[in-house]
PDB file of N, CA and C in Angstrom:
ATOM      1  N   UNK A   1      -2.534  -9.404  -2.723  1.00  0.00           N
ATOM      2  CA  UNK A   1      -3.970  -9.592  -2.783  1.00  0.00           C
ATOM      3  C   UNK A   1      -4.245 -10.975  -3.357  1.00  0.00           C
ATOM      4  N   UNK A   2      -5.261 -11.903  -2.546  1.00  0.00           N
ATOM      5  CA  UNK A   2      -5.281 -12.999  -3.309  1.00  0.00           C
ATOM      6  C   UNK A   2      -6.574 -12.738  -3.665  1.00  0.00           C
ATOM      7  N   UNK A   3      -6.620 -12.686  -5.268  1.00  0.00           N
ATOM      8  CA  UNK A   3      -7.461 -11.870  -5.986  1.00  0.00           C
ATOM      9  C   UNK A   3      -8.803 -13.138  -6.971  1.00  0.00           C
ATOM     10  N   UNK A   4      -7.800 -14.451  -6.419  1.00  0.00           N
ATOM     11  CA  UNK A   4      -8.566 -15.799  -6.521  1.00  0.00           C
ATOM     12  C   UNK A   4      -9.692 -15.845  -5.515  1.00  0.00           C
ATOM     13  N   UNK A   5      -9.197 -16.097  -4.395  1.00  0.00           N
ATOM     14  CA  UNK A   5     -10.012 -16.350  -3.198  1.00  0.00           C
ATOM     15  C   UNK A   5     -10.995 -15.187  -2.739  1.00  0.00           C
ATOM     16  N   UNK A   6     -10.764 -13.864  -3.520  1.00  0.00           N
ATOM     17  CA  UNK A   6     -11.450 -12.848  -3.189  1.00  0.00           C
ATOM     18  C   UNK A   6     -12.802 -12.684  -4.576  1.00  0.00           C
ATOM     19  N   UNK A   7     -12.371 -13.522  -5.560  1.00  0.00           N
ATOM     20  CA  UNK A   7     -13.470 -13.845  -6.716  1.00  0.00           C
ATOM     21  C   UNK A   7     -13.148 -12.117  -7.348  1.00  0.00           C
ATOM     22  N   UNK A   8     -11.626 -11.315  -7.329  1.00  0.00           N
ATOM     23  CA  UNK A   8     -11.806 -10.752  -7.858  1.00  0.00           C
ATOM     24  C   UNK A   8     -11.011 -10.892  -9.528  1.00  0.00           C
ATOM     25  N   UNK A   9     -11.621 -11.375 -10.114  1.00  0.00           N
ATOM     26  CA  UNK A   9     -11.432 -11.607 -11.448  1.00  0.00           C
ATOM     27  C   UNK A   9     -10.744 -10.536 -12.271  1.00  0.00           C
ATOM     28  N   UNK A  10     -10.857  -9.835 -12.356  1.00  0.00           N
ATOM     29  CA  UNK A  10     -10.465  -8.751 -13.400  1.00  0.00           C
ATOM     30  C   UNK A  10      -9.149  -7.799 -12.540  1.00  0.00           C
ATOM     31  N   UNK A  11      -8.844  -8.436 -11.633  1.00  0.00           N
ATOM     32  CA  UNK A  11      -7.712  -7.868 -10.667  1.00  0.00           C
ATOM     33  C   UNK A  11      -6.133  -7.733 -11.539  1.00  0.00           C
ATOM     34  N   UNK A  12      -5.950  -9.046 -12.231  1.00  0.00           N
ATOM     35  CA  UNK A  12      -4.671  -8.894 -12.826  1.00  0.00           C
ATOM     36  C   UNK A  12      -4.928  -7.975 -13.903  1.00  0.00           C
ATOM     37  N   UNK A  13      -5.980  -7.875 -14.656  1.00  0.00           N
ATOM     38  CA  UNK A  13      -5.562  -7.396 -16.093  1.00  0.00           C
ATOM     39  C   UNK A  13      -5.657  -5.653 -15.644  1.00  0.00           C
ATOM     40  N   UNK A  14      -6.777  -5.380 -14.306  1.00  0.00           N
ATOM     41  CA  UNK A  14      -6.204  -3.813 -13.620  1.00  0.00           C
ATOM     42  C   UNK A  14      -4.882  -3.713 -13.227  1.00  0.00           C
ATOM     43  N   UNK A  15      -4.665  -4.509 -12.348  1.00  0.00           N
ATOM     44  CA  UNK A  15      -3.153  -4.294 -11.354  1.00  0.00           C
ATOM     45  C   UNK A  15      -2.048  -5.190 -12.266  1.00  0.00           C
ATOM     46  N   UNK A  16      -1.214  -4.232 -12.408  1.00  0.00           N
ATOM     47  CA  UNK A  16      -0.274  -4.769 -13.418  1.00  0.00           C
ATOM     48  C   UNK A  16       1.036  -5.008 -12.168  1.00  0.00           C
ATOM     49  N   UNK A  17       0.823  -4.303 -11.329  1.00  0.00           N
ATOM     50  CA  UNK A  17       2.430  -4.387 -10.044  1.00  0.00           C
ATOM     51  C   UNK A  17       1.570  -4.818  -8.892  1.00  0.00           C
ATOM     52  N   UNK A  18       0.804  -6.037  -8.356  1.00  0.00           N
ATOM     53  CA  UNK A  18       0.201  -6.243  -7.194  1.00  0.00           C
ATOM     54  C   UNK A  18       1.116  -5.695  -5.738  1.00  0.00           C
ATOM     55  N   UNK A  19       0.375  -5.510  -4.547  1.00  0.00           N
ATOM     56  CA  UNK A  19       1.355  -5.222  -3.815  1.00  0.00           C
ATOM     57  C   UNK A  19       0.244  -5.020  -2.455  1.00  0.00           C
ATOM     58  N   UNK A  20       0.429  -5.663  -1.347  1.00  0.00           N
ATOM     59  CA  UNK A  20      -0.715  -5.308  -0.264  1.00  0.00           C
ATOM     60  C   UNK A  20       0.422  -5.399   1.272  1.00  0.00           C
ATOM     61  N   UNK A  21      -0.484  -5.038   2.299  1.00  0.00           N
ATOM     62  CA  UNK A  21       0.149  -4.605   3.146  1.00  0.00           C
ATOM     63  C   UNK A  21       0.249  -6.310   3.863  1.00  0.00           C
ATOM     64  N   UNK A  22       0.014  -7.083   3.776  1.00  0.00           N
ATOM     65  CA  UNK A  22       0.443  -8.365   4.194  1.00  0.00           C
ATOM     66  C   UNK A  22       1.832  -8.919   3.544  1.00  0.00           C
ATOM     67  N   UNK A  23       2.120  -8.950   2.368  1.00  0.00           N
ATOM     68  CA  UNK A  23       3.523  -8.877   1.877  1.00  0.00           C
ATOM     69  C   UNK A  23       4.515  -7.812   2.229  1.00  0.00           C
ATOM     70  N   UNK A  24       3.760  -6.723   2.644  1.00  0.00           N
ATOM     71  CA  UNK A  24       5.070  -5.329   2.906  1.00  0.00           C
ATOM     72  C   UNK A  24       5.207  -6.372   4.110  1.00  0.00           C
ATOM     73  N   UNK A  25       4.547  -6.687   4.887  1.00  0.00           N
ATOM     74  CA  UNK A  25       5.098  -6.999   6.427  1.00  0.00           C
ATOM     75  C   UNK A  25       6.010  -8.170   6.195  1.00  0.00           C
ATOM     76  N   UNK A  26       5.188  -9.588   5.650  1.00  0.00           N
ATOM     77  CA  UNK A  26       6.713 -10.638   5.036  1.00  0.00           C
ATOM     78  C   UNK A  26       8.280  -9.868   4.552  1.00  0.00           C
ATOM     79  N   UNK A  27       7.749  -8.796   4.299  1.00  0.00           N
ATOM     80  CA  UNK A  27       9.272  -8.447   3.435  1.00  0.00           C
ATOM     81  C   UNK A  27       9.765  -7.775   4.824  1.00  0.00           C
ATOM     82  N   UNK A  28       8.879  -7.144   5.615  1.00  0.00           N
ATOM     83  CA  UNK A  28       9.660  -6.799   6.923  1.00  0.00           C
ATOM     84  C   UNK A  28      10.199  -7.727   7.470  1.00  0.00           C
ATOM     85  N   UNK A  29       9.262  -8.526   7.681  1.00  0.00           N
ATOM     86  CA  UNK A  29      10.262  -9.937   8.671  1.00  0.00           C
ATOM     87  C   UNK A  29      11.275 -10.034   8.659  1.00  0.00           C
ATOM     88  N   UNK A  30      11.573 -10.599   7.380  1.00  0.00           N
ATOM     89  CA  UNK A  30      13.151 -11.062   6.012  1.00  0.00           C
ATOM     90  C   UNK A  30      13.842  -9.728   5.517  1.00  0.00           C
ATOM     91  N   UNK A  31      13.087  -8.649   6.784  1.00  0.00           N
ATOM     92  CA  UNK A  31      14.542  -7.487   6.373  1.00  0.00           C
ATOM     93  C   UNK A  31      14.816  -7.451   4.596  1.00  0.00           C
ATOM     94  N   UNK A  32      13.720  -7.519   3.974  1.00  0.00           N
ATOM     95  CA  UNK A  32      13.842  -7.139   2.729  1.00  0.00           C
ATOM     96  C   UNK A  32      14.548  -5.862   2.037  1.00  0.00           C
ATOM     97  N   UNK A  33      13.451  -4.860   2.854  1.00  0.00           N
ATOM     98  CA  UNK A  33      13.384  -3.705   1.981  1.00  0.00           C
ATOM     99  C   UNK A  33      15.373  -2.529   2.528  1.00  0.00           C
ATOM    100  N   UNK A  34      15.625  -2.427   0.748  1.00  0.00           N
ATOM    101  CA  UNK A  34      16.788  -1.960   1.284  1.00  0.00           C
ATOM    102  C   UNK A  34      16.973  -0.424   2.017  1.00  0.00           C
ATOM    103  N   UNK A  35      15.871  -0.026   2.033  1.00  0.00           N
ATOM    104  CA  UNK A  35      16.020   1.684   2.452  1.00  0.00           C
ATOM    105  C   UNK A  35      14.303   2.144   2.892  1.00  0.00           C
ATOM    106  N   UNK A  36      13.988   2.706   3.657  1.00  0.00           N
ATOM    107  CA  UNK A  36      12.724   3.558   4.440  1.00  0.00           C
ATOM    108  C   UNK A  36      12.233   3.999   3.165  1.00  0.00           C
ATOM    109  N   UNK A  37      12.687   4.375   2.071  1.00  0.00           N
ATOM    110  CA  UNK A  37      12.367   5.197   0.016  1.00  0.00           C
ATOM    111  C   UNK A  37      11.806   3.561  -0.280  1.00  0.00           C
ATOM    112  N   UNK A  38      12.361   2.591  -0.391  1.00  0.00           N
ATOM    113  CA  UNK A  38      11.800   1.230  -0.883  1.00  0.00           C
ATOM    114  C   UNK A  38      10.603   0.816  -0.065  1.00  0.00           C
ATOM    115  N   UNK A  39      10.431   1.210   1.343  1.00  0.00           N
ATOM    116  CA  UNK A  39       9.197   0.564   1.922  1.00  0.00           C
ATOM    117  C   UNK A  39       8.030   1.628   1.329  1.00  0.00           C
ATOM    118  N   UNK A  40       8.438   2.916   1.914  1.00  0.00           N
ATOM    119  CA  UNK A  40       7.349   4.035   0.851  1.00  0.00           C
ATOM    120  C   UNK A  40       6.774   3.731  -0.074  1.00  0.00           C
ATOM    121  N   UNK A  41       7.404   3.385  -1.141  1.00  0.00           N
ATOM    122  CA  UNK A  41       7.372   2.745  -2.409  1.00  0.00           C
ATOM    123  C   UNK A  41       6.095   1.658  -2.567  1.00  0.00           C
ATOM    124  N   UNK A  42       6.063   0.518  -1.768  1.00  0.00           N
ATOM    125  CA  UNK A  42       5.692  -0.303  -1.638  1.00  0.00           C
ATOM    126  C   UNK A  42       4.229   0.081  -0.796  1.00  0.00           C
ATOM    127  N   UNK A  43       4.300   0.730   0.137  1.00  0.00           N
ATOM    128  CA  UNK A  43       3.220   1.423   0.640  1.00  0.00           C
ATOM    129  C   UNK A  43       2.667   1.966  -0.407  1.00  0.00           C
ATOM    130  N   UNK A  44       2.893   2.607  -0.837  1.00  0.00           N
ATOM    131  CA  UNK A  44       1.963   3.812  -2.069  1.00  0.00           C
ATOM    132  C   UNK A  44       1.862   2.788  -2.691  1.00  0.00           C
ATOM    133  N   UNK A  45       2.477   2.033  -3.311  1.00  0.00           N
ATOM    134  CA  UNK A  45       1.742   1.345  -4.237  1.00  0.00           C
ATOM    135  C   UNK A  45       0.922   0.672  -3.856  1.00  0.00           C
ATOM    136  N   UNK A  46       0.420  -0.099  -2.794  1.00  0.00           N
ATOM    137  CA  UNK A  46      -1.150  -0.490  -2.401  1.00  0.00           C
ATOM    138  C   UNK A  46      -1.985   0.636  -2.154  1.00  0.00           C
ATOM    139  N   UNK A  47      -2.127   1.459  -1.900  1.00  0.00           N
ATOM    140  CA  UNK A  47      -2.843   2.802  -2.011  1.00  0.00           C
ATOM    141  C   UNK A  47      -3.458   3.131  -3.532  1.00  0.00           C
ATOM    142  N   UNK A  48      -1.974   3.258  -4.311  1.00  0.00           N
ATOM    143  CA  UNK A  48      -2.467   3.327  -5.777  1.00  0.00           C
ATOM    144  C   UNK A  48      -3.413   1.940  -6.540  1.00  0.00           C
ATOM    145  N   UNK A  49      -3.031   1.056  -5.835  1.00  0.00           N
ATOM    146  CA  UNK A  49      -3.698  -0.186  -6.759  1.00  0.00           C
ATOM    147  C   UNK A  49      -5.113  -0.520  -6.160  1.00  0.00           C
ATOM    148  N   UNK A  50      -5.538   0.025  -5.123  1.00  0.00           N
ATOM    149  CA  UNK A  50      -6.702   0.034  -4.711  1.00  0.00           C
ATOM    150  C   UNK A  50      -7.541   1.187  -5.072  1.00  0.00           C
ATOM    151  N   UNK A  51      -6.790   2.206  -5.549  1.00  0.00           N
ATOM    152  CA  UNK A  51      -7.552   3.394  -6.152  1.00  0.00           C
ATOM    153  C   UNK A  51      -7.713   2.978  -7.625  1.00  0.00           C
ATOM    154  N   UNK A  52      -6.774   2.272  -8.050  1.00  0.00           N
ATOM    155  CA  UNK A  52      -7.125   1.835  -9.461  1.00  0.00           C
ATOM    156  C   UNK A  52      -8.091   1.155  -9.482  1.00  0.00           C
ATOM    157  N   UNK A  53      -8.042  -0.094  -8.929  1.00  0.00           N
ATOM    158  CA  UNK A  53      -9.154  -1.317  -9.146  1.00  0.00           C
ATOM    159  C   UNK A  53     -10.447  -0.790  -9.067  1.00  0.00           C
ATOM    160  N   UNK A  54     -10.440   0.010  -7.392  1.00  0.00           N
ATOM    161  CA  UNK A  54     -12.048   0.415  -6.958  1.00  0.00           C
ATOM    162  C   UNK A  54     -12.152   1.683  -7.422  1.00  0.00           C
ATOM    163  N   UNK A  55     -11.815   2.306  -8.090  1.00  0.00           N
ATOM    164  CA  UNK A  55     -11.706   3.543  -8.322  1.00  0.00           C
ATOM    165  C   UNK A  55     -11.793   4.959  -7.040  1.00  0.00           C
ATOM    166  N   UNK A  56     -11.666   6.098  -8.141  1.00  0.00           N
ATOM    167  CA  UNK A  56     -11.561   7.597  -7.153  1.00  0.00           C
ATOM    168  C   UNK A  56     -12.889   7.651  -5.997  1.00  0.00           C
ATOM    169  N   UNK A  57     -13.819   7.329  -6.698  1.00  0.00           N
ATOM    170  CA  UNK A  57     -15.215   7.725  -5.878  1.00  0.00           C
ATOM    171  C   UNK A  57     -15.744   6.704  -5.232  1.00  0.00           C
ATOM    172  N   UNK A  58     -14.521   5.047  -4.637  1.00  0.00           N
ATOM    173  CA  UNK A  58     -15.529   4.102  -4.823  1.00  0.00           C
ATOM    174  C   UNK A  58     -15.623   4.264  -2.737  1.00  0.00           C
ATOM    175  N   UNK A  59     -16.310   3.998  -2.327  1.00  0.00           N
ATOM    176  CA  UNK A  59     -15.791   3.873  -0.503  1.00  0.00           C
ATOM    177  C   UNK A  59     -14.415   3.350   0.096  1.00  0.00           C
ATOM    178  N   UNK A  60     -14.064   2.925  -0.784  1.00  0.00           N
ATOM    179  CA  UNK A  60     -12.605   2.337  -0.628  1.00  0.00           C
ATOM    180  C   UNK A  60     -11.740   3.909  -0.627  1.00  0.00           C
ATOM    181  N   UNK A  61     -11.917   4.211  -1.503  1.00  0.00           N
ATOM    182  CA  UNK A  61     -11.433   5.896  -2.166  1.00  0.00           C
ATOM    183  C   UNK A  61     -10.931   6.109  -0.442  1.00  0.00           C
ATOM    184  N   UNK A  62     -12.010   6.763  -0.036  1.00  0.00           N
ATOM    185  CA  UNK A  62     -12.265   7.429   1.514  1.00  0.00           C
ATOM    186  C   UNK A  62     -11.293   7.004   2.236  1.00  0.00           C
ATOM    187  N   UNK A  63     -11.043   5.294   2.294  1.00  0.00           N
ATOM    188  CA  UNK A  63     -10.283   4.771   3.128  1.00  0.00           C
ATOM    189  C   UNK A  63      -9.258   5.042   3.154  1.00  0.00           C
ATOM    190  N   UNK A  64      -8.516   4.942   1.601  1.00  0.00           N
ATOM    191  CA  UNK A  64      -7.254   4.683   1.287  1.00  0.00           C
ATOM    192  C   UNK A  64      -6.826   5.897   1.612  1.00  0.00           C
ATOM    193  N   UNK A  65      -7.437   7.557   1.560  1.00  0.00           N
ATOM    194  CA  UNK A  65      -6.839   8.520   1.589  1.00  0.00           C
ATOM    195  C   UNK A  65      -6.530   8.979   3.153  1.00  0.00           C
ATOM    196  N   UNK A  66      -7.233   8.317   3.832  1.00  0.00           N
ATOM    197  CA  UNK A  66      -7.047   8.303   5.198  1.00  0.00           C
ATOM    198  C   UNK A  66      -6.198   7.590   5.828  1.00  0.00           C
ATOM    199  N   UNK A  67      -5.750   6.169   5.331  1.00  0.00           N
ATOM    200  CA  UNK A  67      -4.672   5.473   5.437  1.00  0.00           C
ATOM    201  C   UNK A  67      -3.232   6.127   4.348  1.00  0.00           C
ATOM    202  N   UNK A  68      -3.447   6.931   3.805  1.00  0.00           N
ATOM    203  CA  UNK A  68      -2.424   7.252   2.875  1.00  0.00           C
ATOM    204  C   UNK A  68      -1.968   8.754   3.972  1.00  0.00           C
ATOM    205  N   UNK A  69      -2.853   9.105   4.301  1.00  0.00           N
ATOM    206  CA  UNK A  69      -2.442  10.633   5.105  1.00  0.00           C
ATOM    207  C   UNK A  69      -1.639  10.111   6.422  1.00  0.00           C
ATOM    208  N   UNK A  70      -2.451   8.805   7.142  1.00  0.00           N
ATOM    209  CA  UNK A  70      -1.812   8.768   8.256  1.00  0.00           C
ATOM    210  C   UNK A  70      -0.135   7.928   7.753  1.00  0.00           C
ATOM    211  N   UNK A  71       0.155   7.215   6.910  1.00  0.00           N
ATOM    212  CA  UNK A  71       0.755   6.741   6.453  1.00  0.00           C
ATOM    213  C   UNK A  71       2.463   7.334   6.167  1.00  0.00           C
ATOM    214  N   UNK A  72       1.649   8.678   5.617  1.00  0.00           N
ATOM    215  CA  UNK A  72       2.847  10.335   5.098  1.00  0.00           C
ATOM    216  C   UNK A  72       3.081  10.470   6.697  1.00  0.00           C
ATOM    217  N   UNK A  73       1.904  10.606   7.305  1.00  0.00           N
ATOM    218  CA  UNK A  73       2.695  11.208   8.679  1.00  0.00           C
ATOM    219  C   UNK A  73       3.598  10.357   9.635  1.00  0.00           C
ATOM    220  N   UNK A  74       3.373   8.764   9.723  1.00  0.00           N
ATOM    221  CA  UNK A  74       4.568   8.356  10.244  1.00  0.00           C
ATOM    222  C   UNK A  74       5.629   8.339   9.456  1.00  0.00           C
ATOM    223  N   UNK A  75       5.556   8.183   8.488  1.00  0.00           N
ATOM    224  CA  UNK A  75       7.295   8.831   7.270  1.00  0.00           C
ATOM    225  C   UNK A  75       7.864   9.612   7.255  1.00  0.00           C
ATOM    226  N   UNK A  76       6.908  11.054   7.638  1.00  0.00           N
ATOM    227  CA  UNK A  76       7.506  11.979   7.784  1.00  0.00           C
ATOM    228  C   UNK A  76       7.883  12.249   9.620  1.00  0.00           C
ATOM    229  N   UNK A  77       7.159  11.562  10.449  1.00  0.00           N
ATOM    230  CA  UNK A  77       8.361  11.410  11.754  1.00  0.00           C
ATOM    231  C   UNK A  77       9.238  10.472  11.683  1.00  0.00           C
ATOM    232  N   UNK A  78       9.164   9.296  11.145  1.00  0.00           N
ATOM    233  CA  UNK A  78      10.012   8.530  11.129  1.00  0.00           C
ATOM    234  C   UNK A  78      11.725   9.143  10.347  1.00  0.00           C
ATOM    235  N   UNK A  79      11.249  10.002   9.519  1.00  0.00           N
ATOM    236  CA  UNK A  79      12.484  10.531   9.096  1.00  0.00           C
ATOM    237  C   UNK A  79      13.288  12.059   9.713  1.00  0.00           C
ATOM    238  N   UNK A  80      12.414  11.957  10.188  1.00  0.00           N
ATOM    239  CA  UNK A  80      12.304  12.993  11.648  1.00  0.00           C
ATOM    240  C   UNK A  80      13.298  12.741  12.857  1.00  0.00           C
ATOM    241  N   UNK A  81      13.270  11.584  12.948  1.00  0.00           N
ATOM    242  CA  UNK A  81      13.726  10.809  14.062  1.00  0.00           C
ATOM    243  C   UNK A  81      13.055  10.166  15.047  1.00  0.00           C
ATOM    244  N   UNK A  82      11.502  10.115  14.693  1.00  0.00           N
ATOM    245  CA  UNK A  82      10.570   9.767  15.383  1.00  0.00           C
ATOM    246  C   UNK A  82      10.001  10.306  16.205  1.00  0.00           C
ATOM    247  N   UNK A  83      10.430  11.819  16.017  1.00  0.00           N
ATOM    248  CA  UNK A  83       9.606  13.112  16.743  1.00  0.00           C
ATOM    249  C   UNK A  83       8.086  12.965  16.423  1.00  0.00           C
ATOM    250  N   UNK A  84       7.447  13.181  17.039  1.00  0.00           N
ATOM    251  CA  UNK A  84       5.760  13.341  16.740  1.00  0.00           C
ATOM    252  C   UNK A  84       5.193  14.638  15.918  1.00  0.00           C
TER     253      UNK A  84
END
């Protein structure tokens, strides 16, 4: 999150582990992540840090849980074998 350019000020002293889905993908590129458990990881944690910042009830809330559900469900085909 660039939390400068977004004028969100009070971002670091909420988010203590930053983490957004534009860096999960850099780390895809560069074959970062060592295991499908480490990308998870990294997923939930932008989920969680956007529920922190904007909180439970904020419209963001709504989003994230809808991106967090569809999120479980390709993980859980992907570990599936990519069954649907």
């Amino acid at each position: 999150v660039d939390w400068r350019k977004l004028k969100l000020d009070r971002y670091p002293e909420v988010v203590k582990t930053p983490m957004d889905l534009g860096t999960i993908s850099k780390r895809l590129d560069r074959y970062e992540f060592t295991s499908a458990e480490s990308l998870k990881s990294a997923v939930e944690l932008v989920w969680s840090n956007a529920l922190l910042y904007n909180g439970e009830t904020s419209w963001i809330a709504k989003n994230v849980e809808q991106l967090r559900a569809l999120a479980e469900k390709k993980f859980a085909s992907a570990e599936r074998g990519g069954e649907p």
